[in-house]
C-alpha atoms as a PDB file:
ATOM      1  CA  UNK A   1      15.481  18.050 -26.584  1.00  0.00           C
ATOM      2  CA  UNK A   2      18.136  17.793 -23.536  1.00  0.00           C
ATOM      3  CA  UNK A   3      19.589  14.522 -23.484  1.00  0.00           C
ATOM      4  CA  UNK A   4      21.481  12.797 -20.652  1.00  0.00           C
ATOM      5  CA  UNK A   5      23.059   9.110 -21.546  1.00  0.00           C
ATOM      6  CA  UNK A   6      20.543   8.553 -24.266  1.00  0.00           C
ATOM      7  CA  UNK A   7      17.451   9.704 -21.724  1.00  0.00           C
ATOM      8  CA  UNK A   8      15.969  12.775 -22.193  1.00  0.00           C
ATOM      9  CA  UNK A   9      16.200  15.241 -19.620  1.00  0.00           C
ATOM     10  CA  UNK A  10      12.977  15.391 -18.516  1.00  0.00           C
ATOM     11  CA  UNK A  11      12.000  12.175 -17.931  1.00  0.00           C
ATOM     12  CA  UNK A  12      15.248  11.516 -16.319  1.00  0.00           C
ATOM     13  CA  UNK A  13      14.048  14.992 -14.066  1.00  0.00           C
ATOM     14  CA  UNK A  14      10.935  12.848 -13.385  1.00  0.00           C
ATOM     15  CA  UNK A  15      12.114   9.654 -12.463  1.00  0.00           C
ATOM     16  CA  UNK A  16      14.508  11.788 -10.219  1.00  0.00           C
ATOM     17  CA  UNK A  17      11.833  13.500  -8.487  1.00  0.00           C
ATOM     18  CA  UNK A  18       9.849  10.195  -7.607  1.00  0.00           C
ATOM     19  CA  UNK A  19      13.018   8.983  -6.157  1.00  0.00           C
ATOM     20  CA  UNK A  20      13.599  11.977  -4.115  1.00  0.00           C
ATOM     21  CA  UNK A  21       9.765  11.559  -2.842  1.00  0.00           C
ATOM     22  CA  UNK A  22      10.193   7.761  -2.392  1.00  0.00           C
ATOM     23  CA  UNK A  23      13.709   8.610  -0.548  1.00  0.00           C
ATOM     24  CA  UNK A  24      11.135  10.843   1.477  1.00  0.00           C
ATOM     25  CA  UNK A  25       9.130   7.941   2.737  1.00  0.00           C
ATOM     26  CA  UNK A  26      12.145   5.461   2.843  1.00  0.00           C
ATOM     27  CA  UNK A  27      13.969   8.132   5.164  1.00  0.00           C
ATOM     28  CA  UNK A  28      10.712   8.609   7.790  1.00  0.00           C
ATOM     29  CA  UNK A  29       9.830   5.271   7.636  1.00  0.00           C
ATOM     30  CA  UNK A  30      13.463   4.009   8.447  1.00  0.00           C
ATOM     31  CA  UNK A  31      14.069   6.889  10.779  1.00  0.00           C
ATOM     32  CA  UNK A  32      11.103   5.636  13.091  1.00  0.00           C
ATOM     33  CA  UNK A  33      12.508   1.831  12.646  1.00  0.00           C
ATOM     34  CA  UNK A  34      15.813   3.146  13.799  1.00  0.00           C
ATOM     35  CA  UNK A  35      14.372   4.844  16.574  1.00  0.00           C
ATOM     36  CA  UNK A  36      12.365   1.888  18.135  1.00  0.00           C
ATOM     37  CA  UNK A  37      15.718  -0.246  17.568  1.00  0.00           C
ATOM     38  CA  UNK A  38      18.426   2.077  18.232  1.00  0.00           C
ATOM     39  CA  UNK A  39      16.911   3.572  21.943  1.00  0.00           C
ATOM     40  CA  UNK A  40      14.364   0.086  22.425  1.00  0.00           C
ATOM     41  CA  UNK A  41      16.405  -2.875  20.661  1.00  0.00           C
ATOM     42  CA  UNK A  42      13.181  -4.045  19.475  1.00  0.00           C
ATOM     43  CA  UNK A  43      12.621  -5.106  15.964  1.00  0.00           C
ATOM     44  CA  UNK A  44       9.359  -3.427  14.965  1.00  0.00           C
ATOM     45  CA  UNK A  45       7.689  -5.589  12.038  1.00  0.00           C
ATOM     46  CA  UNK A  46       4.464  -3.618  12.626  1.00  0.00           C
ATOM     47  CA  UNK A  47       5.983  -0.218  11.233  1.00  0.00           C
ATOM     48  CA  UNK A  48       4.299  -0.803   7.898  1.00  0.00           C
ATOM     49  CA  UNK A  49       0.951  -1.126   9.470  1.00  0.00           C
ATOM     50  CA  UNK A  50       1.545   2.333  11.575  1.00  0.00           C
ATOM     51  CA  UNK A  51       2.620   3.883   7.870  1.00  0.00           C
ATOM     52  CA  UNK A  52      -0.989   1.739   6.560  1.00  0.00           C
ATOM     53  CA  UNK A  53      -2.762   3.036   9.951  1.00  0.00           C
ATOM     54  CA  UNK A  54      -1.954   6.582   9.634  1.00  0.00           C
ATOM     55  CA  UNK A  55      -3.051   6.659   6.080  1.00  0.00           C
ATOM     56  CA  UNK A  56      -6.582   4.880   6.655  1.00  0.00           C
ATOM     57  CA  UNK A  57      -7.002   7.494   9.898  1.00  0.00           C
ATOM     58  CA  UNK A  58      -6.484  10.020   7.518  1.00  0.00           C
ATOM     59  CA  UNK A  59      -9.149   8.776   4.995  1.00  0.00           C
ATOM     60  CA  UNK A  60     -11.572   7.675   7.951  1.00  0.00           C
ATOM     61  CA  UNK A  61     -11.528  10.868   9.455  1.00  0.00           C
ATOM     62  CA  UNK A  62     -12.380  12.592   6.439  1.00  0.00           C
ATOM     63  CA  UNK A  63     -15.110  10.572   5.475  1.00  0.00           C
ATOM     64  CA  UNK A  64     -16.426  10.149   8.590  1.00  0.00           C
ATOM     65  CA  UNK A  65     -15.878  13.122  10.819  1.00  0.00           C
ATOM     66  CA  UNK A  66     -14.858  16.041   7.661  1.00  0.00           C
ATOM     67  CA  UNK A  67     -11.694  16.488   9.298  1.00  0.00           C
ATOM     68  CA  UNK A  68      -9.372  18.235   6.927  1.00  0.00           C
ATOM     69  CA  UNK A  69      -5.964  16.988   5.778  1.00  0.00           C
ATOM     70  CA  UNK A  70      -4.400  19.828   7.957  1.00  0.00           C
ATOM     71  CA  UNK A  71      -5.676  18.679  11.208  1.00  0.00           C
ATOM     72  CA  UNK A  72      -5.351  15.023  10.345  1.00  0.00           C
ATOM     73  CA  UNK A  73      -1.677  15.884   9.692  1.00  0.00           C
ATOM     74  CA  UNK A  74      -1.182  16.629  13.663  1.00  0.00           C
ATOM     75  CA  UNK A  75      -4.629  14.333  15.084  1.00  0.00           C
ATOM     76  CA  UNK A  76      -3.307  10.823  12.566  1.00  0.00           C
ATOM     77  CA  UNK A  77      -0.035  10.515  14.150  1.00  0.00           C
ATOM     78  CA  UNK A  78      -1.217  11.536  17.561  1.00  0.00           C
ATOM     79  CA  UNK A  79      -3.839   8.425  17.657  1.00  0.00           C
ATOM     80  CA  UNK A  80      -1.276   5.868  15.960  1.00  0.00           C
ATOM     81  CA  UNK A  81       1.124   7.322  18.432  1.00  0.00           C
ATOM     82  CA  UNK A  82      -1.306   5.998  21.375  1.00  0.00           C
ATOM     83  CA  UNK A  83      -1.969   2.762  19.398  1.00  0.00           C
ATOM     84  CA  UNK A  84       1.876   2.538  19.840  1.00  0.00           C
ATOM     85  CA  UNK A  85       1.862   3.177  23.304  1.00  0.00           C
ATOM     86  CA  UNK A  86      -0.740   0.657  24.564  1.00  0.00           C
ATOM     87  CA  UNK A  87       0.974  -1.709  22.105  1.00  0.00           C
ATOM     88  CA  UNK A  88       4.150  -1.453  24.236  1.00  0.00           C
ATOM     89  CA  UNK A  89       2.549  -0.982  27.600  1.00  0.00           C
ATOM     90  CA  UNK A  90       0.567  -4.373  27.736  1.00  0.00           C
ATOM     91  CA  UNK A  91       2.226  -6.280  24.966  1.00  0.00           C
ATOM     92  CA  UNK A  92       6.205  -5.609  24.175  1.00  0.00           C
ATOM     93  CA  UNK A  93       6.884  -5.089  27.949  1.00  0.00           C
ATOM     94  CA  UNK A  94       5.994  -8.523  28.719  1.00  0.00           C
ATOM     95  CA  UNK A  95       8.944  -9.498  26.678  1.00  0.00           C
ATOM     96  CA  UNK A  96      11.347  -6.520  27.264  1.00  0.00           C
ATOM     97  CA  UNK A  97      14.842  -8.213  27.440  1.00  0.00           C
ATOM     98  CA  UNK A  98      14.300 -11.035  25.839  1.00  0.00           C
ATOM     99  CA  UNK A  99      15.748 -12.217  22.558  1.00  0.00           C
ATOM    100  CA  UNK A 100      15.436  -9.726  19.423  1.00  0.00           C
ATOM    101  CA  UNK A 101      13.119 -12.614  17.419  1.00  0.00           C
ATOM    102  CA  UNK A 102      10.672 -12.285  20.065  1.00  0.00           C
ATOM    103  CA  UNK A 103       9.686  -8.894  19.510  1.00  0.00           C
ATOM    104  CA  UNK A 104       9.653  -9.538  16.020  1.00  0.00           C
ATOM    105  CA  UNK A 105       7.607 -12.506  15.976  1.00  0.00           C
ATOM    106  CA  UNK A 106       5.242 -10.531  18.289  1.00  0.00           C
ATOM    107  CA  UNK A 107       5.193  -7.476  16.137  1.00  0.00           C
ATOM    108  CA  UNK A 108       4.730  -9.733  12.874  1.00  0.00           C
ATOM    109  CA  UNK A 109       1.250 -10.960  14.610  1.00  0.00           C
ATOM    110  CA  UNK A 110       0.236  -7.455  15.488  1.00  0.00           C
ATOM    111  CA  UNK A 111       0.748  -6.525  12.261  1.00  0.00           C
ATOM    112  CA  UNK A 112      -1.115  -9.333  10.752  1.00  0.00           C
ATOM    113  CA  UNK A 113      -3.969  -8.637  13.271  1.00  0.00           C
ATOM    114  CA  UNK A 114      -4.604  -4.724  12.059  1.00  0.00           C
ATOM    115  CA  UNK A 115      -4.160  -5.840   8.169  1.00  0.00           C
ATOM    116  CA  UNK A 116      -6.849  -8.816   8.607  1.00  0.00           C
ATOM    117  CA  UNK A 117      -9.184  -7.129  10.912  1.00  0.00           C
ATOM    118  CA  UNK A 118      -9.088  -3.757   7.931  1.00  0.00           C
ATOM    119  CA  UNK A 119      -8.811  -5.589   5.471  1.00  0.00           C
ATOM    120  CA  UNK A 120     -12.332  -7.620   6.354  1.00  0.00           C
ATOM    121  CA  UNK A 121     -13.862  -4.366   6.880  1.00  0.00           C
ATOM    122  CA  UNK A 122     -12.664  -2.348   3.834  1.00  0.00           C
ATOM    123  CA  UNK A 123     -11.512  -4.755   1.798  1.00  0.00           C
ATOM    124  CA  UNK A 124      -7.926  -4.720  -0.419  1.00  0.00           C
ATOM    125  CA  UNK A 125      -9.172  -1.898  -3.114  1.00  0.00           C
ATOM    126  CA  UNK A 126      -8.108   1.311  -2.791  1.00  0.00           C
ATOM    127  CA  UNK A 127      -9.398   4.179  -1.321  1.00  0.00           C
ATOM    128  CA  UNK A 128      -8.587   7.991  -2.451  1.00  0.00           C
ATOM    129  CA  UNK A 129      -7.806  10.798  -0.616  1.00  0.00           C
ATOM    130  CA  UNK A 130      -8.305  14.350  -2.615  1.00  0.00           C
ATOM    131  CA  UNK A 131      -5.365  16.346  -2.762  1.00  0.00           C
ATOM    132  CA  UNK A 132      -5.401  19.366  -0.564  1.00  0.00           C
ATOM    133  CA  UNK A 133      -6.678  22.431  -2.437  1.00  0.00           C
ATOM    134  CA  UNK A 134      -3.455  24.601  -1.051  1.00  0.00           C
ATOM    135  CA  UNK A 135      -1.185  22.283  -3.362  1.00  0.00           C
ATOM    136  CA  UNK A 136      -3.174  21.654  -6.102  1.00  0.00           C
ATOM    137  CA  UNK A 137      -1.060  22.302  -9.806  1.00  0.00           C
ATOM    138  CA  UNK A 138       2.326  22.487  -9.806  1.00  0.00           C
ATOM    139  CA  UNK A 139       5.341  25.219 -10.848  1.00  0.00           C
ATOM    140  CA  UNK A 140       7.276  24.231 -14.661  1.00  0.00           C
ATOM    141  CA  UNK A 141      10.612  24.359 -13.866  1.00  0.00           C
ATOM    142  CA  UNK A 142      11.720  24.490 -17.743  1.00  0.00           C
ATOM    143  CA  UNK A 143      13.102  20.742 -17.681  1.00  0.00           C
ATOM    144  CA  UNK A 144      10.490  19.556 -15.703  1.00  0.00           C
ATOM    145  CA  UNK A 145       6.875  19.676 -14.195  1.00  0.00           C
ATOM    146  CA  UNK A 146       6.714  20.223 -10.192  1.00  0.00           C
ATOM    147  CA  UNK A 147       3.468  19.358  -8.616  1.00  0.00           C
ATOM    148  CA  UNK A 148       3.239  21.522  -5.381  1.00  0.00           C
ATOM    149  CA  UNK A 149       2.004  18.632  -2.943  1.00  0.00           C
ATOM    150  CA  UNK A 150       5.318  16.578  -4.346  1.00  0.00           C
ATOM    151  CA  UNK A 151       7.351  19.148  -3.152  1.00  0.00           C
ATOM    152  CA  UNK A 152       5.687  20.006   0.024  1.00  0.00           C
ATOM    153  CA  UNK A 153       6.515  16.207   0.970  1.00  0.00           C
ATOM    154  CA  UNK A 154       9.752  16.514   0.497  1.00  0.00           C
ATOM    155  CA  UNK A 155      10.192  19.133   2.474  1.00  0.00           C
ATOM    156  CA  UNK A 156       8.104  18.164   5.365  1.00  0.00           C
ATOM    157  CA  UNK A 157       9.952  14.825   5.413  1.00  0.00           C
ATOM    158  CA  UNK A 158      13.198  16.070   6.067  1.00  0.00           C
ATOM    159  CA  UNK A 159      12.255  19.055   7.897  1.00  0.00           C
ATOM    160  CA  UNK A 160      10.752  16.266  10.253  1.00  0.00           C
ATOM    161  CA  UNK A 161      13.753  13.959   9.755  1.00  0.00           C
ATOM    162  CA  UNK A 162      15.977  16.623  10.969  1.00  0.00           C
ATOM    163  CA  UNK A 163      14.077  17.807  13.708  1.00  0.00           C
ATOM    164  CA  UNK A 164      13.883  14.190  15.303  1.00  0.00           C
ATOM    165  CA  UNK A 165      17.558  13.452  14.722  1.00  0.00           C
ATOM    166  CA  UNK A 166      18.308  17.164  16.386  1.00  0.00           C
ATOM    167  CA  UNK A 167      16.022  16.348  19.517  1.00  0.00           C
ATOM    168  CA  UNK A 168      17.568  12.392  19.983  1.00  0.00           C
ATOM    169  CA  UNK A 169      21.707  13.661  19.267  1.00  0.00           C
ATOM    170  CA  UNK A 170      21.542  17.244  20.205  1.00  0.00           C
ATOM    171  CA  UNK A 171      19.238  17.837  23.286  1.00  0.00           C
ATOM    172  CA  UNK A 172      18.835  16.798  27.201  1.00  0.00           C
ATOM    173  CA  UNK A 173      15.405  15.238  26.545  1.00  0.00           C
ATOM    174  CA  UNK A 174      18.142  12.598  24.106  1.00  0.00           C
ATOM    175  CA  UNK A 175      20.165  12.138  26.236  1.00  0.00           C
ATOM    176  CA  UNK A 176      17.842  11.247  28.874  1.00  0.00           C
ATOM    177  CA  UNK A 177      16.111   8.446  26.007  1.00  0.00           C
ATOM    178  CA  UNK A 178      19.573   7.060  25.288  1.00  0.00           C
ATOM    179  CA  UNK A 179      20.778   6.890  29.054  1.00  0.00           C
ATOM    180  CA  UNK A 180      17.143   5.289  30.097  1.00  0.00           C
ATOM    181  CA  UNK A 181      17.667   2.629  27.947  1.00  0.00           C
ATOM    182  CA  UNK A 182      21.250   2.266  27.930  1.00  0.00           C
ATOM    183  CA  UNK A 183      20.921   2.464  32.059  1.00  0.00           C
ATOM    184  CA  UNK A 184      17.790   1.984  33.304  1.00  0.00           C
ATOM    185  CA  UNK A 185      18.094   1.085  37.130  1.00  0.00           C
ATOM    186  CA  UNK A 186      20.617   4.309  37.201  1.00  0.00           C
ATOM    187  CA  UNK A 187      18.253   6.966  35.677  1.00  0.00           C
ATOM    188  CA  UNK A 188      15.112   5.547  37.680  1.00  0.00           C
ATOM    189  CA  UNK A 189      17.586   6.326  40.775  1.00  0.00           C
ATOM    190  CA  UNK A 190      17.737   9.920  39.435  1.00  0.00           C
ATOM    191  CA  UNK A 191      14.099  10.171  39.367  1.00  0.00           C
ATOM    192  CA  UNK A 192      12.995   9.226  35.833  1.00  0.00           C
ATOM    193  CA  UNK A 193      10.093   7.509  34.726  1.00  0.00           C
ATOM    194  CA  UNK A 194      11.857   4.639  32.335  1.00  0.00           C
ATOM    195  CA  UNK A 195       8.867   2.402  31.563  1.00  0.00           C
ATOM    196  CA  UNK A 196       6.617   5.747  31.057  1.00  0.00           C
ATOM    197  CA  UNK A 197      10.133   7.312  28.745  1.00  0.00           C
ATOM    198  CA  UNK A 198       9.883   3.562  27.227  1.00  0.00           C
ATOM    199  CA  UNK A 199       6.207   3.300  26.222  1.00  0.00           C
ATOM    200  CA  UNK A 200       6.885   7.297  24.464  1.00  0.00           C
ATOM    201  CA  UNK A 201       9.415   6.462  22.827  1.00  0.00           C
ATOM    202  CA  UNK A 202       7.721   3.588  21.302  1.00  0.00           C
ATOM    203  CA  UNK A 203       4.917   5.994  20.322  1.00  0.00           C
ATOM    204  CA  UNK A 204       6.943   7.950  19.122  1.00  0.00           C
ATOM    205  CA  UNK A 205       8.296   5.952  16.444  1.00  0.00           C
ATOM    206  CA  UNK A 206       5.276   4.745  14.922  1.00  0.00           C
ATOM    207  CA  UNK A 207       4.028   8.244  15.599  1.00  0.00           C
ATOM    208  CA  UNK A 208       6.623   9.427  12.350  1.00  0.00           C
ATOM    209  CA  UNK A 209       5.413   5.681  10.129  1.00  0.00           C
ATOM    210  CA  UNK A 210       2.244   7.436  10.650  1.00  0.00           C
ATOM    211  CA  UNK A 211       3.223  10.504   9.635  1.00  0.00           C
ATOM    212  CA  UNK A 212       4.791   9.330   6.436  1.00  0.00           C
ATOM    213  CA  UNK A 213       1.191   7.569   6.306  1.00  0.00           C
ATOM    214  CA  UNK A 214      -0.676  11.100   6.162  1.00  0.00           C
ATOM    215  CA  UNK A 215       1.443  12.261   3.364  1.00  0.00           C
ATOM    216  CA  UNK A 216       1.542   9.240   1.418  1.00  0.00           C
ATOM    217  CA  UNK A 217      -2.171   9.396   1.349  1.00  0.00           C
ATOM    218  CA  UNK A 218      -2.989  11.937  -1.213  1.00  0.00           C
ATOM    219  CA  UNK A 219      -0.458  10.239  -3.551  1.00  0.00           C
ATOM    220  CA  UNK A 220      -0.591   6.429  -3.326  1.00  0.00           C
ATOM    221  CA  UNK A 221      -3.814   4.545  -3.049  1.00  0.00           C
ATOM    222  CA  UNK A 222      -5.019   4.024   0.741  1.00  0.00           C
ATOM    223  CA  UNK A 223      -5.358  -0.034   1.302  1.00  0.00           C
ATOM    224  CA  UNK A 224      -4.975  -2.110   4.698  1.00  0.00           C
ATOM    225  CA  UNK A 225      -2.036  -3.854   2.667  1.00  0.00           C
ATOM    226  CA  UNK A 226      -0.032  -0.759   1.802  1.00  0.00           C
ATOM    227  CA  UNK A 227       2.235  -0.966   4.706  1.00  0.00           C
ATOM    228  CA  UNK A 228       3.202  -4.505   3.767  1.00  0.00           C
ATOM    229  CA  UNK A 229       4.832  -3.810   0.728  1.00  0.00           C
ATOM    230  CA  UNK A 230       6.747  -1.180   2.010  1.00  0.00           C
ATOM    231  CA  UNK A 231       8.006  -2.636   4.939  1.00  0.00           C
ATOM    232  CA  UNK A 232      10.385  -5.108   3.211  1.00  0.00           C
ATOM    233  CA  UNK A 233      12.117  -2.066   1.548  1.00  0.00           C
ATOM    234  CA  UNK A 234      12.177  -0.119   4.487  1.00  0.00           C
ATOM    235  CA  UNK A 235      13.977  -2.823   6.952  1.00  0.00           C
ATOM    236  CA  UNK A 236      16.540  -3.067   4.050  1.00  0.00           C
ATOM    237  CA  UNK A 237      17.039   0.627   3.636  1.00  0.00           C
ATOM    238  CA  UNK A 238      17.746   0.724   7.948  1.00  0.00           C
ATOM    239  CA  UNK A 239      20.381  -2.545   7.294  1.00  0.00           C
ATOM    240  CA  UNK A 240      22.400  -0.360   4.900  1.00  0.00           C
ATOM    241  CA  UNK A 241      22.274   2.554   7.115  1.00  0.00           C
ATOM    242  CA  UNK A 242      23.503   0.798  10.329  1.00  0.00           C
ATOM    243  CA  UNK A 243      20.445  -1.052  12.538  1.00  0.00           C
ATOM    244  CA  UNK A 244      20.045   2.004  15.235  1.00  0.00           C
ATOM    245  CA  UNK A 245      21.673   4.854  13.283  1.00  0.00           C
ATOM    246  CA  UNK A 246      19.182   7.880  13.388  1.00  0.00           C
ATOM    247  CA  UNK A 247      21.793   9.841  10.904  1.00  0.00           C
ATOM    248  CA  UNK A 248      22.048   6.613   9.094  1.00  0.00           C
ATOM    249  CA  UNK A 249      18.848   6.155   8.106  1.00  0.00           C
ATOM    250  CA  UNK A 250      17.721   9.550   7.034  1.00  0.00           C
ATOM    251  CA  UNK A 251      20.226   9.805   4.771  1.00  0.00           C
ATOM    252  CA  UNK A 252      20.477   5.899   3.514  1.00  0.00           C
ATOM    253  CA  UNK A 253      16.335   6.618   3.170  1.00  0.00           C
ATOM    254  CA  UNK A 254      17.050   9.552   0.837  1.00  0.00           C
ATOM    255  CA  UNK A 255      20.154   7.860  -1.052  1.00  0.00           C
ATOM    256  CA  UNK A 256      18.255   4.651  -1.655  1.00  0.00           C
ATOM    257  CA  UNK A 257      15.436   6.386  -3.256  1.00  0.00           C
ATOM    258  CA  UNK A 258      17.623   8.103  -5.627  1.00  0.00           C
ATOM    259  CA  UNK A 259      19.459   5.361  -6.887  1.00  0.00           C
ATOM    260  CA  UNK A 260      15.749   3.302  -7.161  1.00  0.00           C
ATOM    261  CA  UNK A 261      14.886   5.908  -9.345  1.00  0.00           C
ATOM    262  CA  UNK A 262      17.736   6.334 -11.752  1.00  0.00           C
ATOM    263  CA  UNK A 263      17.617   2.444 -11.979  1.00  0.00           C
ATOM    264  CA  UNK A 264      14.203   2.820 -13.428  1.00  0.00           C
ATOM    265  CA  UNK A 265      15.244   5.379 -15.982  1.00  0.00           C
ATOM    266  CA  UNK A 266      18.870   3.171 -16.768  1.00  0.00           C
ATOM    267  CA  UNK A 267      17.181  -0.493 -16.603  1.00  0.00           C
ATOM    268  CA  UNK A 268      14.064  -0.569 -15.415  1.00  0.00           C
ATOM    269  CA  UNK A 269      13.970  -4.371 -14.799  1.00  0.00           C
ATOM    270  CA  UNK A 270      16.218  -3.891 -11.872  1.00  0.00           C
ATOM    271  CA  UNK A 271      14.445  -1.107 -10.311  1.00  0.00           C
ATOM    272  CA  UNK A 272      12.719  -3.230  -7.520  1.00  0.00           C
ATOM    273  CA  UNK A 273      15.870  -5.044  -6.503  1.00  0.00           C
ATOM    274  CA  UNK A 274      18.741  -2.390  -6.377  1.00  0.00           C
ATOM    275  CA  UNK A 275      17.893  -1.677  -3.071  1.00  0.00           C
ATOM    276  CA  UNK A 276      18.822  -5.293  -1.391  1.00  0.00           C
ATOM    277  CA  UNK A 277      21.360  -5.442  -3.980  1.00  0.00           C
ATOM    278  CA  UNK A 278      23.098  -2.377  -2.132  1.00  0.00           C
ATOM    279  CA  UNK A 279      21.886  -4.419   1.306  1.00  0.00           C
ATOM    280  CA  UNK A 280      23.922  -7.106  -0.114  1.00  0.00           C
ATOM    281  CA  UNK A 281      27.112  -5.491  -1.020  1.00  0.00           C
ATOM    282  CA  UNK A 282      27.359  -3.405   1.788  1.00  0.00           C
ATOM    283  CA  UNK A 283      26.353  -5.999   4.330  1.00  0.00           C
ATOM    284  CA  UNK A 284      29.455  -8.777   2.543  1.00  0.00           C
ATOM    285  CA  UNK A 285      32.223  -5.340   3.203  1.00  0.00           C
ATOM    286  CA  UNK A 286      30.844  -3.795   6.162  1.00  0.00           C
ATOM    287  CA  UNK A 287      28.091  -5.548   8.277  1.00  0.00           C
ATOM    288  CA  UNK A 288      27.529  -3.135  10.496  1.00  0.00           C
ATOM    289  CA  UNK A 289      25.791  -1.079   7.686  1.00  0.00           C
ATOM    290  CA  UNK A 290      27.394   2.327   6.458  1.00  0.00           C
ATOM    291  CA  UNK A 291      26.480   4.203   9.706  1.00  0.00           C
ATOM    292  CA  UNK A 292      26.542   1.882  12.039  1.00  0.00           C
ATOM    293  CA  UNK A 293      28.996   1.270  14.714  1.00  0.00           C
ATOM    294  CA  UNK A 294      30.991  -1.929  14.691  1.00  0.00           C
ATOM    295  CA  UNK A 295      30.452  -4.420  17.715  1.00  0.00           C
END
């Protein structure tokens, strides 16, 4: 048997490939936090109950209406996405330019709010999602086992990732989002809707936490306290990156998850905390996170 520092090759393969699918989620996840921040300036603590949302949706419309993981792919993140909006429209614009720890504290509650009120409904034990019958099994790649729906992730995720970062750096409908809330009172004299380009941008970015929701819910176990125990993890993963750096956090998403992963195959008891022990170096040498721009 293949060994690699004293670990054999597979299961360092397989702690490899968890990483890679963690780095995934990490890179979605931070990618809609750096959205909301980077065009908004607000600090979103209610991401992790969009991710939670969009994988209870998922289940609920299953059980409830038969809708099929395909079409709860595109109809999950379209309802969180208006959850998002009406959030901003009669909540966070009461408080738009205010200091960031309002918009946190405010988010915090929300969150709280959705995980109470499902959590009194459904209670904290898990629900399951069957695996789409498209990605059932899995391919042996000679050093290690690939289940199809593991892969599929991955590639969604950054296929996604990409896409969004292409459409905010590379297109006019980015550059209007950056100007309109770099500029507002100069776009809105050029015609543009800001508070309607504010509210979809918003939606937007919990629309992609509920994304990451949908595919997280064949793997993980679907519970109104799932997004909570991400979220921690997430915020650090978009600190390392650069607060507001869509690059930054795709790639800082993908990177942390890989480096989680060998930790649990080199020394396991660290695994949980080599992520804010990266937040911690980085932040003491350059606070601005890797990717971020220096005020």
């Amino acid at each position: 048997m293949s060994m690699i520092f004293g670990v054999p090759l597979a299961v360092l393969s397989g702690q490899l490939l968890i990483g890679v699918i963690n780095g995934a989620f990490y890179a979605l996840l931070s990618l809609g936090l750096a959205v909301i921040f980077g065009l908004l300036k607000i600090i979103n603590f209610a991401h992790g109950a969009m991710y939670m949302l969009g994988a209870m949706a998922t289940v609920i419309l299953f059980d409830v209406l038969g809708v099929s993981y395909w079409v709860a792919l595109i109809m999950a993140p379209l309802l969180v996405g208006v959850v998002g909006v009406l959030i901003e429209y009669f909540l966070l614009r009461r408080i738009a330019g205010q200091d960031h720890i309002y918009s946190l504290l405010l988010t915090f509650g929300i969150a709280l709010l959705l995980q109470g009120v499902l959590t009194n409904i459904y209670g904290v034990s898990g629900m399951r999602y069957s695996m789409p019958d498209l990605f059932k099994g899995g391919v042996n790649l000679g050093f290690m086992f690939l289940p199809y729906y593991r892969a599929w992730v991955i590639v969604i995720a950054l296929l996604v990732c990409f896409g969004t970062w292409f459409m905010i750096e590379k297109t006019k409908l980015g550059s209007y989002l950056r100007a309109g809330t770099e500029d507002a009172e100069l776009m809105q004299g050029f015609g543009i809707n800001v508070p309607l380009l504010v509210s979809l941008t918003y939606g937007f970015g919990v629309m992609l936490a509920a994304f990451a929701g949908v595919l997280a819910a064949p793997i993980y176990s679907v519970t109104p306290v799932m997004g909570s125990h991400i979220l921690i993890t997430v915020f650090a993963v978009v600190v390392i990156g650069g607060m507001g750096s869509i690059g930054g956090a795709i790639i800082t998403g993908i990177l942390m998850g890989v480096i989680e992963g060998l930790t649990k195959t080199f020394y396991p008891p660290a695994s949980s905390a080599v992520i804010f022990l990266v937040m911690v170096v980085v932040l003491m040498f350059r606070p601005a996170g890797l990717f971020g721009k220096e005020a």
